[in-house]
PDB file of N, CA and C in Angstrom:
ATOM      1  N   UNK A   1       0.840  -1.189   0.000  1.00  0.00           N
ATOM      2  CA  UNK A   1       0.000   0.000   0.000  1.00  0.00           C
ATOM      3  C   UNK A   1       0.883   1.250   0.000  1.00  0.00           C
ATOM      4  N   UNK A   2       0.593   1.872  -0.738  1.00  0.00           N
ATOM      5  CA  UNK A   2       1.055   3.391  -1.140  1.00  0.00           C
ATOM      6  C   UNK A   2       1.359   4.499   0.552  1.00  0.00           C
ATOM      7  N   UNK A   3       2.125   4.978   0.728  1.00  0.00           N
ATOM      8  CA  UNK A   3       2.014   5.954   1.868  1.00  0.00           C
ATOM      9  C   UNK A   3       0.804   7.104   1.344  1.00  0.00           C
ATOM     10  N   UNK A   4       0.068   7.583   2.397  1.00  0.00           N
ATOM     11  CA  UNK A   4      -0.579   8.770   1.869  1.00  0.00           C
ATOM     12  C   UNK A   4       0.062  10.241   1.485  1.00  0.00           C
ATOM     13  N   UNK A   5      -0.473  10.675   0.543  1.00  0.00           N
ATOM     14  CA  UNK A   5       0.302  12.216   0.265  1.00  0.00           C
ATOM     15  C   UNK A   5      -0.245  13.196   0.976  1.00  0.00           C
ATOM     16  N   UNK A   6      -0.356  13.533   1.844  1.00  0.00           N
ATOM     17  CA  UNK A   6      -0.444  14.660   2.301  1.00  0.00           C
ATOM     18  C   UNK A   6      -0.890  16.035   1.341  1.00  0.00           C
ATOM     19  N   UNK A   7      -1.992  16.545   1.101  1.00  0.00           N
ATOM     20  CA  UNK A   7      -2.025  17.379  -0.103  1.00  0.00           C
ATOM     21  C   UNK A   7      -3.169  19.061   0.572  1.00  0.00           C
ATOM     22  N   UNK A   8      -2.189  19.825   1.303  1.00  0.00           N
ATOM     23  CA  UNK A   8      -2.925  20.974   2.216  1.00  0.00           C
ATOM     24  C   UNK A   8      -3.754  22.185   0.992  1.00  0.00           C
ATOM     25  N   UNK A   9      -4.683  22.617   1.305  1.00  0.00           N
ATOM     26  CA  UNK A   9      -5.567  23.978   0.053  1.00  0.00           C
ATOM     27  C   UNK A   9      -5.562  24.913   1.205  1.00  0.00           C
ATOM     28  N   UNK A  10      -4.877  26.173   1.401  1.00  0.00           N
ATOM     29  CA  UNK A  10      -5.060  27.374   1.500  1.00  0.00           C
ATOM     30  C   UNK A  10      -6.069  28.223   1.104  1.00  0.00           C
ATOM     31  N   UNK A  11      -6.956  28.357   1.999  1.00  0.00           N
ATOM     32  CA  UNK A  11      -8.336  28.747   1.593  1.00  0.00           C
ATOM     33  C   UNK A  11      -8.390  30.096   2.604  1.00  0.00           C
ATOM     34  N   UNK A  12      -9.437  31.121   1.501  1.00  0.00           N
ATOM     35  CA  UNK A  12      -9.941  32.460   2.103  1.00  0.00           C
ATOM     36  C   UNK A  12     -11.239  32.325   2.643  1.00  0.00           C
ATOM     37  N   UNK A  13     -11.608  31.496   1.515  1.00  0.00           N
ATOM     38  CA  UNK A  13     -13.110  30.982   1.478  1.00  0.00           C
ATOM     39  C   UNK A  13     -13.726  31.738   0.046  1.00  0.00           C
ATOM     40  N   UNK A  14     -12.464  32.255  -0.505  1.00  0.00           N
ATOM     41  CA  UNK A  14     -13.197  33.033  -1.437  1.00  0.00           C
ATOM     42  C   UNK A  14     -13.937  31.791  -2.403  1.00  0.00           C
ATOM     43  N   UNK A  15     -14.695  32.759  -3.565  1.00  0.00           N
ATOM     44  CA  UNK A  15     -14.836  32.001  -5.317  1.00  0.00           C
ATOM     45  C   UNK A  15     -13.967  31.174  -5.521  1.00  0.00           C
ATOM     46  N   UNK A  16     -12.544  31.455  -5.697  1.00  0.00           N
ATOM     47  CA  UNK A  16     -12.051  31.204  -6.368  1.00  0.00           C
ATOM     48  C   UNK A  16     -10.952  30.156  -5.315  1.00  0.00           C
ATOM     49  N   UNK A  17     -11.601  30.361  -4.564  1.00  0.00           N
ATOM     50  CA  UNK A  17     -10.554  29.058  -3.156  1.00  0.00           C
ATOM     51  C   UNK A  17     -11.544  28.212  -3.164  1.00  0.00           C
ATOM     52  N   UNK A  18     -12.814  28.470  -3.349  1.00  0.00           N
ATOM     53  CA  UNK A  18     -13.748  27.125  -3.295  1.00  0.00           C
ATOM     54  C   UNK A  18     -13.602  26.457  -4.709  1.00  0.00           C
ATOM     55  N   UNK A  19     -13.268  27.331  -5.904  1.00  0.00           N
ATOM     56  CA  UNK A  19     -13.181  25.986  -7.228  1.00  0.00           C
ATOM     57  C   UNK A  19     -11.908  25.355  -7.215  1.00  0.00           C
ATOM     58  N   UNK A  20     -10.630  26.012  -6.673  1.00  0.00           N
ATOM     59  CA  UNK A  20      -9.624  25.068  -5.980  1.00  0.00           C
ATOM     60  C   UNK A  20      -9.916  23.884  -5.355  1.00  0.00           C
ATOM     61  N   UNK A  21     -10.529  23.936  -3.786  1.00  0.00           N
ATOM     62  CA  UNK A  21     -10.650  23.307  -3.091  1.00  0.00           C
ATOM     63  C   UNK A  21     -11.342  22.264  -3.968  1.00  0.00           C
ATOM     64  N   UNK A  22     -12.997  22.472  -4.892  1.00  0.00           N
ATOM     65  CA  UNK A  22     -13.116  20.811  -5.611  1.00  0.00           C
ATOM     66  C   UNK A  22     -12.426  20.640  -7.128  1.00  0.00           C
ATOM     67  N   UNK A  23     -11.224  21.242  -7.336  1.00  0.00           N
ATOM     68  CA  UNK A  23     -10.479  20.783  -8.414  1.00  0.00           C
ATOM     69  C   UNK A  23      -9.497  19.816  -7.790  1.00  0.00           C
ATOM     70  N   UNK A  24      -9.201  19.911  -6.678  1.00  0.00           N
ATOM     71  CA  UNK A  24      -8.358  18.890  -5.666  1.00  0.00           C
ATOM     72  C   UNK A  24      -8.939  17.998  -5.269  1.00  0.00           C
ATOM     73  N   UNK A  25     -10.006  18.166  -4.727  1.00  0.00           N
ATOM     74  CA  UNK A  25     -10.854  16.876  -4.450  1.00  0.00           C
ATOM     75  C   UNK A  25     -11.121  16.067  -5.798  1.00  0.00           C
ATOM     76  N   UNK A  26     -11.585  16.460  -6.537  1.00  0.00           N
ATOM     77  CA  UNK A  26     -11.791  15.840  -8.286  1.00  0.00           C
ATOM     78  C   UNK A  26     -10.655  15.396  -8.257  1.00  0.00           C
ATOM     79  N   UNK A  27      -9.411  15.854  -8.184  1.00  0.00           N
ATOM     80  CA  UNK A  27      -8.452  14.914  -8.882  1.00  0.00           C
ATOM     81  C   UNK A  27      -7.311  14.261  -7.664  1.00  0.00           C
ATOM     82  N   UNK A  28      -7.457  14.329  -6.664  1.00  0.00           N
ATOM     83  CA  UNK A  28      -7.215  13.462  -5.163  1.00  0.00           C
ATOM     84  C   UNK A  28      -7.669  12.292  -5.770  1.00  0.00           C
ATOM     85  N   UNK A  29      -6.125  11.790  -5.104  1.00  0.00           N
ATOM     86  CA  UNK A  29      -6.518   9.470  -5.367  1.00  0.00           C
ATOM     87  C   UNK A  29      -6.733   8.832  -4.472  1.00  0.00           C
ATOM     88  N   UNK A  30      -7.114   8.041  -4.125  1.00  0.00           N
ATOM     89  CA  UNK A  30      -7.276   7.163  -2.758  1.00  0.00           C
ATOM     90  C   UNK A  30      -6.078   7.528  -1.725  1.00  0.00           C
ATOM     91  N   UNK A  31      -4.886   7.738  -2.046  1.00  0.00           N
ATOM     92  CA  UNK A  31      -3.831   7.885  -1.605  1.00  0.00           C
ATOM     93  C   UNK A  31      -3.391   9.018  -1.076  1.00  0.00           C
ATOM     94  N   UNK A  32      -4.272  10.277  -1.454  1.00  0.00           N
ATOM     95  CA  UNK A  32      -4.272  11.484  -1.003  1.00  0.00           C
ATOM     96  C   UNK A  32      -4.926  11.822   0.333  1.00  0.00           C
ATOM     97  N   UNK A  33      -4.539  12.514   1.460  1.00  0.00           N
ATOM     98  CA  UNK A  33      -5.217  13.113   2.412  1.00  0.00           C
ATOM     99  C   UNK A  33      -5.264  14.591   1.915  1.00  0.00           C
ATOM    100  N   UNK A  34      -6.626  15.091   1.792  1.00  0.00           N
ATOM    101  CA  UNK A  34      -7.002  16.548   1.472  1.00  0.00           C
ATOM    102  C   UNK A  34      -7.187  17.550   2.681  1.00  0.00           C
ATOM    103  N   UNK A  35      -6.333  18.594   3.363  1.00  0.00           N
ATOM    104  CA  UNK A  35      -7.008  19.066   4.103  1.00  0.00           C
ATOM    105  C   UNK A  35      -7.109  20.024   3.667  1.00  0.00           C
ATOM    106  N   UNK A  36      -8.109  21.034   3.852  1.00  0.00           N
ATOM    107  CA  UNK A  36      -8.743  22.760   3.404  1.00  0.00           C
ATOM    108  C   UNK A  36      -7.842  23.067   4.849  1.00  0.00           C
ATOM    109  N   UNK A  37      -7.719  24.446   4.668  1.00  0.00           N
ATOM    110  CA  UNK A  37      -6.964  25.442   5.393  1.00  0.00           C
ATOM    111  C   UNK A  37      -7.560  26.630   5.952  1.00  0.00           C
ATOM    112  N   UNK A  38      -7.981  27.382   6.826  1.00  0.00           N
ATOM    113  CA  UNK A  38      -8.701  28.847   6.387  1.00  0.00           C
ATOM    114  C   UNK A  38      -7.602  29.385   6.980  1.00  0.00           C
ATOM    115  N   UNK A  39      -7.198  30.174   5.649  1.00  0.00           N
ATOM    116  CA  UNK A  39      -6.133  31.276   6.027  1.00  0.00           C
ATOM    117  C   UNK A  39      -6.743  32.532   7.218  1.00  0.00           C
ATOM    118  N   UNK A  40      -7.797  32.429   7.953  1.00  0.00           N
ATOM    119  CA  UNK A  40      -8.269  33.670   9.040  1.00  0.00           C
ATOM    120  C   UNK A  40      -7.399  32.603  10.342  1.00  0.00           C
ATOM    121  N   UNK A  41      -7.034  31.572  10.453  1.00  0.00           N
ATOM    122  CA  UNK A  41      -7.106  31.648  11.441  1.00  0.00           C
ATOM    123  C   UNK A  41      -4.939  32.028  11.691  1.00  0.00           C
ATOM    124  N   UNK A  42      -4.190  32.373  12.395  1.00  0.00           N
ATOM    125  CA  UNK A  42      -3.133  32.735  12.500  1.00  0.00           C
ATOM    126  C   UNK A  42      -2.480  31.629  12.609  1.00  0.00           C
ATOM    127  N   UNK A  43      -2.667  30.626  12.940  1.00  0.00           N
ATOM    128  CA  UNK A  43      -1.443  29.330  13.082  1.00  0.00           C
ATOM    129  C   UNK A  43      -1.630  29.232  11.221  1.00  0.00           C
ATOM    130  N   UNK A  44      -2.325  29.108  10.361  1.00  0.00           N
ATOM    131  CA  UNK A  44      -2.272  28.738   8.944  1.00  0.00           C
ATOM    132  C   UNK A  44      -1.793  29.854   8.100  1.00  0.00           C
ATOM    133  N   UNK A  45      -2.077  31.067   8.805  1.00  0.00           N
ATOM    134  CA  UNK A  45      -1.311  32.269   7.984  1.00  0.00           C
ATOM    135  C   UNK A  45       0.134  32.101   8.436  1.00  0.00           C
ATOM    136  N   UNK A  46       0.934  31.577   9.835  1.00  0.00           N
ATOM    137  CA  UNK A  46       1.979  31.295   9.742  1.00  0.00           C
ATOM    138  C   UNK A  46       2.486  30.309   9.031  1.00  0.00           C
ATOM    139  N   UNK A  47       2.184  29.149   9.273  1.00  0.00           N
ATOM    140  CA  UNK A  47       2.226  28.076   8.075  1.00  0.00           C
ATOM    141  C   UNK A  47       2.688  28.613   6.449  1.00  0.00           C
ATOM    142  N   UNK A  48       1.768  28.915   6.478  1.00  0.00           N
ATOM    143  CA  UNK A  48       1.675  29.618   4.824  1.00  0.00           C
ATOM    144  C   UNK A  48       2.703  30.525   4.571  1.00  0.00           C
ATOM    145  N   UNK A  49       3.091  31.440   5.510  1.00  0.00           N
ATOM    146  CA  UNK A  49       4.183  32.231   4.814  1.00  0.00           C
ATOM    147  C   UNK A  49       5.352  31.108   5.168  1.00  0.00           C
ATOM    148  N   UNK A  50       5.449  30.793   6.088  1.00  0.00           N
ATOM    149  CA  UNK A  50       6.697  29.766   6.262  1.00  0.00           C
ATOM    150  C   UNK A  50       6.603  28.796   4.625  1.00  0.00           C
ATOM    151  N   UNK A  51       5.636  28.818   4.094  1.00  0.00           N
ATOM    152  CA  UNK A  51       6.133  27.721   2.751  1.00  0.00           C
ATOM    153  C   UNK A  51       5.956  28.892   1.790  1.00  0.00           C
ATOM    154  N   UNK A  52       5.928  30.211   2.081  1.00  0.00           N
ATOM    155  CA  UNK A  52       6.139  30.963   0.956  1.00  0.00           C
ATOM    156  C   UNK A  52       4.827  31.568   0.454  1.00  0.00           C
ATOM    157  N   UNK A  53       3.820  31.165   0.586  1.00  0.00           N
ATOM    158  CA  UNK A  53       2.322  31.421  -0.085  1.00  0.00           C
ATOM    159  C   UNK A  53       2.306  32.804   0.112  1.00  0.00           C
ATOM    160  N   UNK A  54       2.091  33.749  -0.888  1.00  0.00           N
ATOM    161  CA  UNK A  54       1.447  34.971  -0.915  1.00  0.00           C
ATOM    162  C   UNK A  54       0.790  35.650  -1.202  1.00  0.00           C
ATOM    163  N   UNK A  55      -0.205  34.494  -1.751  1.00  0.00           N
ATOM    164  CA  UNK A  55      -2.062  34.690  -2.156  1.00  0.00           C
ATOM    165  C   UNK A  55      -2.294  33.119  -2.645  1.00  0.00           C
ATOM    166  N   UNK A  56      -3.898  33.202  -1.885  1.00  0.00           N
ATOM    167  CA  UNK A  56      -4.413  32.338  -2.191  1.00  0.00           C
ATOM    168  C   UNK A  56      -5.736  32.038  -3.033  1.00  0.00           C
ATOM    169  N   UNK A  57      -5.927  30.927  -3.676  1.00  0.00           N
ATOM    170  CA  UNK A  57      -5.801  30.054  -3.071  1.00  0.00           C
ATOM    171  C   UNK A  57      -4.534  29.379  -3.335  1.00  0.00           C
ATOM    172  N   UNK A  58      -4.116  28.297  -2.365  1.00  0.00           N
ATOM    173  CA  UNK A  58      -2.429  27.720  -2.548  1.00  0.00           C
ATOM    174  C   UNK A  58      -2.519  26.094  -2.323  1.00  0.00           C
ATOM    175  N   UNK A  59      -1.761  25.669  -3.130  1.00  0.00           N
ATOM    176  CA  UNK A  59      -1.823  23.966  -2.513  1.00  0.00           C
ATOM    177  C   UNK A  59      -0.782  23.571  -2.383  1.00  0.00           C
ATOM    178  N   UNK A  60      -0.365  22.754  -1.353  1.00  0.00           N
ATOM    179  CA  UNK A  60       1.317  22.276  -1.150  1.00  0.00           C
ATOM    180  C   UNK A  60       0.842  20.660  -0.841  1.00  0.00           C
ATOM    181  N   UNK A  61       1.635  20.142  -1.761  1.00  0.00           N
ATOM    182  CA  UNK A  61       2.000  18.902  -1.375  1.00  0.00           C
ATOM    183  C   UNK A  61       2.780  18.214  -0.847  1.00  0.00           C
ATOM    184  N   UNK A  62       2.971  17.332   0.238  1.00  0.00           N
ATOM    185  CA  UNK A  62       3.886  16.465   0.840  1.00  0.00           C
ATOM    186  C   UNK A  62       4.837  17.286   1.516  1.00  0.00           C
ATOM    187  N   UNK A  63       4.052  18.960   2.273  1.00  0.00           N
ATOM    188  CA  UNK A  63       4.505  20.347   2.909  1.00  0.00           C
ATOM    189  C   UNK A  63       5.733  21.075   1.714  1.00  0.00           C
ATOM    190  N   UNK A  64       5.320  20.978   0.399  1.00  0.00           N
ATOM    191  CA  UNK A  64       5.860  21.495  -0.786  1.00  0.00           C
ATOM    192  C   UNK A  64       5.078  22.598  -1.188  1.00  0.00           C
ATOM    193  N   UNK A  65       5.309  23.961  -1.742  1.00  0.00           N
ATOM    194  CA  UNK A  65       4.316  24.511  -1.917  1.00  0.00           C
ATOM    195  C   UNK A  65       4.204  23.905  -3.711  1.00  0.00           C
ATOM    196  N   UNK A  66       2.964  23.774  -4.357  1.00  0.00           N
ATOM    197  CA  UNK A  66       3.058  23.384  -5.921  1.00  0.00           C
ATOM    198  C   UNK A  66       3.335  24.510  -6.846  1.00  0.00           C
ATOM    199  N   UNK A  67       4.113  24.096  -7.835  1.00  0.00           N
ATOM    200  CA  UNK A  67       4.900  25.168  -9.116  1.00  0.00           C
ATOM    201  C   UNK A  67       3.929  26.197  -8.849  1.00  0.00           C
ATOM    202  N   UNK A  68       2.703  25.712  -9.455  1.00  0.00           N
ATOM    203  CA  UNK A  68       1.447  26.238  -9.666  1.00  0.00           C
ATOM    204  C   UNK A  68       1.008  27.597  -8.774  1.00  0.00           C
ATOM    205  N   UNK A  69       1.628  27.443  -7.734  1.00  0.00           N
ATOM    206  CA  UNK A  69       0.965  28.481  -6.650  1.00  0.00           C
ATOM    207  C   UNK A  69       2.663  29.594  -6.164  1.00  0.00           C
ATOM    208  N   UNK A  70       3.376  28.892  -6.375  1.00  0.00           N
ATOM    209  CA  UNK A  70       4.822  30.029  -6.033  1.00  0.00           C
ATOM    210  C   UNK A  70       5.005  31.429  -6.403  1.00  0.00           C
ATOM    211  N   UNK A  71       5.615  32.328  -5.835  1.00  0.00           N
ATOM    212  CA  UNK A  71       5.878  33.328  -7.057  1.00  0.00           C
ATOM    213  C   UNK A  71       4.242  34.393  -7.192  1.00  0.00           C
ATOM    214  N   UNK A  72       3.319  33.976  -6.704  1.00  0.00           N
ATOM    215  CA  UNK A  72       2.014  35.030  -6.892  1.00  0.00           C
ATOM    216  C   UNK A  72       2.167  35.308  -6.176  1.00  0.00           C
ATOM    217  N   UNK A  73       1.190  36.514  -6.168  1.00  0.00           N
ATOM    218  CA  UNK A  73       0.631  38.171  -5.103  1.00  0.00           C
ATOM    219  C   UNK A  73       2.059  39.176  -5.173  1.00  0.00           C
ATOM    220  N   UNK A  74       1.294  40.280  -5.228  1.00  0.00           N
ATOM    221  CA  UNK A  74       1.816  41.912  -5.373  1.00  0.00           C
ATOM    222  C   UNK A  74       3.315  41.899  -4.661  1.00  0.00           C
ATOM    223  N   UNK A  75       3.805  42.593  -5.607  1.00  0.00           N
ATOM    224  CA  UNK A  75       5.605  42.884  -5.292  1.00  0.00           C
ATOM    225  C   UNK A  75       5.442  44.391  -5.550  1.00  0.00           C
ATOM    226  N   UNK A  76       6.212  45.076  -4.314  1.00  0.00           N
ATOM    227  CA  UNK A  76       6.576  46.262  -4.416  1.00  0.00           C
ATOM    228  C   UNK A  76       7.013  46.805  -5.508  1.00  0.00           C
ATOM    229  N   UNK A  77       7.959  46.415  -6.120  1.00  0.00           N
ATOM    230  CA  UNK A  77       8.605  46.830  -7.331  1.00  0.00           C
ATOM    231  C   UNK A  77       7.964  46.569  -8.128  1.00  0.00           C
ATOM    232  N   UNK A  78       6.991  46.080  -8.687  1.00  0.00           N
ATOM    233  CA  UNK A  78       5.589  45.604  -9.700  1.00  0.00           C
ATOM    234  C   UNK A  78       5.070  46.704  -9.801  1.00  0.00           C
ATOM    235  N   UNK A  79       4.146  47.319  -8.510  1.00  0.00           N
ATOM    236  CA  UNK A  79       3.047  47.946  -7.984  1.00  0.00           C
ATOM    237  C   UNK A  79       3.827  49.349  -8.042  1.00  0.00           C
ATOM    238  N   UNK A  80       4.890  49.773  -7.869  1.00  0.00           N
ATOM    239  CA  UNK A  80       5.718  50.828  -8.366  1.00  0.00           C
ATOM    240  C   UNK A  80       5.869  51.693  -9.811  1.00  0.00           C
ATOM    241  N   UNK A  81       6.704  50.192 -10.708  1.00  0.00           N
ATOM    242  CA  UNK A  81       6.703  50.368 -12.028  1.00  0.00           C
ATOM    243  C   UNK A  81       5.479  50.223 -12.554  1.00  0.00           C
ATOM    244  N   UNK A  82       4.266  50.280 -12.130  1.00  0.00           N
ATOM    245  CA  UNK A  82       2.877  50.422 -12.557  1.00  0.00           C
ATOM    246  C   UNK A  82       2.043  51.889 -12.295  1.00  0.00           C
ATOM    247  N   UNK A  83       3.094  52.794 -11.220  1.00  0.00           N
ATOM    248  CA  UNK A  83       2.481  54.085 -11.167  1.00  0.00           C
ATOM    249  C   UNK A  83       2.041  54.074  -8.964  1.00  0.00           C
ATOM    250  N   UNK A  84       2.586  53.216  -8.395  1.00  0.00           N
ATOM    251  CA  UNK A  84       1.769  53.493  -7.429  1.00  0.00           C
ATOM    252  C   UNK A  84       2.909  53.860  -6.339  1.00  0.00           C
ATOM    253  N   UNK A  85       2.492  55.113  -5.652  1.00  0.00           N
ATOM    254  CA  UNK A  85       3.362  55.941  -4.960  1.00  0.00           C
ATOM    255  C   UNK A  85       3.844  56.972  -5.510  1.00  0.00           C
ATOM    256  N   UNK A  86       3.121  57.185  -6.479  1.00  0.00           N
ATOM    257  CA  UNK A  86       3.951  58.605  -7.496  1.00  0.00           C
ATOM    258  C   UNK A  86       2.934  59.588  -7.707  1.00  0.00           C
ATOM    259  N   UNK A  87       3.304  60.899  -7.437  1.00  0.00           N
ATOM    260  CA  UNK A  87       2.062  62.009  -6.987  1.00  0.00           C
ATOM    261  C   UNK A  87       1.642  62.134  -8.496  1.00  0.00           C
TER     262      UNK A  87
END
């Protein structure tokens, strides 16, 4: 028998964290443990930045954050060279 994967969803509760949450469940195998997350509560917002997450929704597998989710939400230097902070 397979070990289980461990497979965590970082959830707001928004739209768009709930079609996450059943695109994971849809494609979760017997072998998967799914847990949802709500990023309100502070032990999961620590969690989450500790694996890097900086918008959600986010999924990490096997405490990995996935390709898929790395690298998003607002960077200073983005939000800058776009006009913001400039009279």
């Amino acid at each position: 028998m397979s070990a289980k994967r461990k497979i965590e969803v970082f959830s707001a509760g928004c739209p768009a964290c709930e079609d996450t949450i059943a695109l994971v469940n849809r494609v979760a195998c017997p072998s998967c443990e799914v847990n949802v997350l709500d990023m309100n509560d502070p032990e999961v917002a620590g969690r989450a930045r500790g694996l890097g997450i900086r918008s959600v929704p986010a999924v990490a597998v096997d405490g990995e954050l996935a390709d898929c989710c790395a690298g998003r939400g607002p960077e200073e230097s983005t939000l800058r060279a776009a006009g913001l902070g400039k009279s």
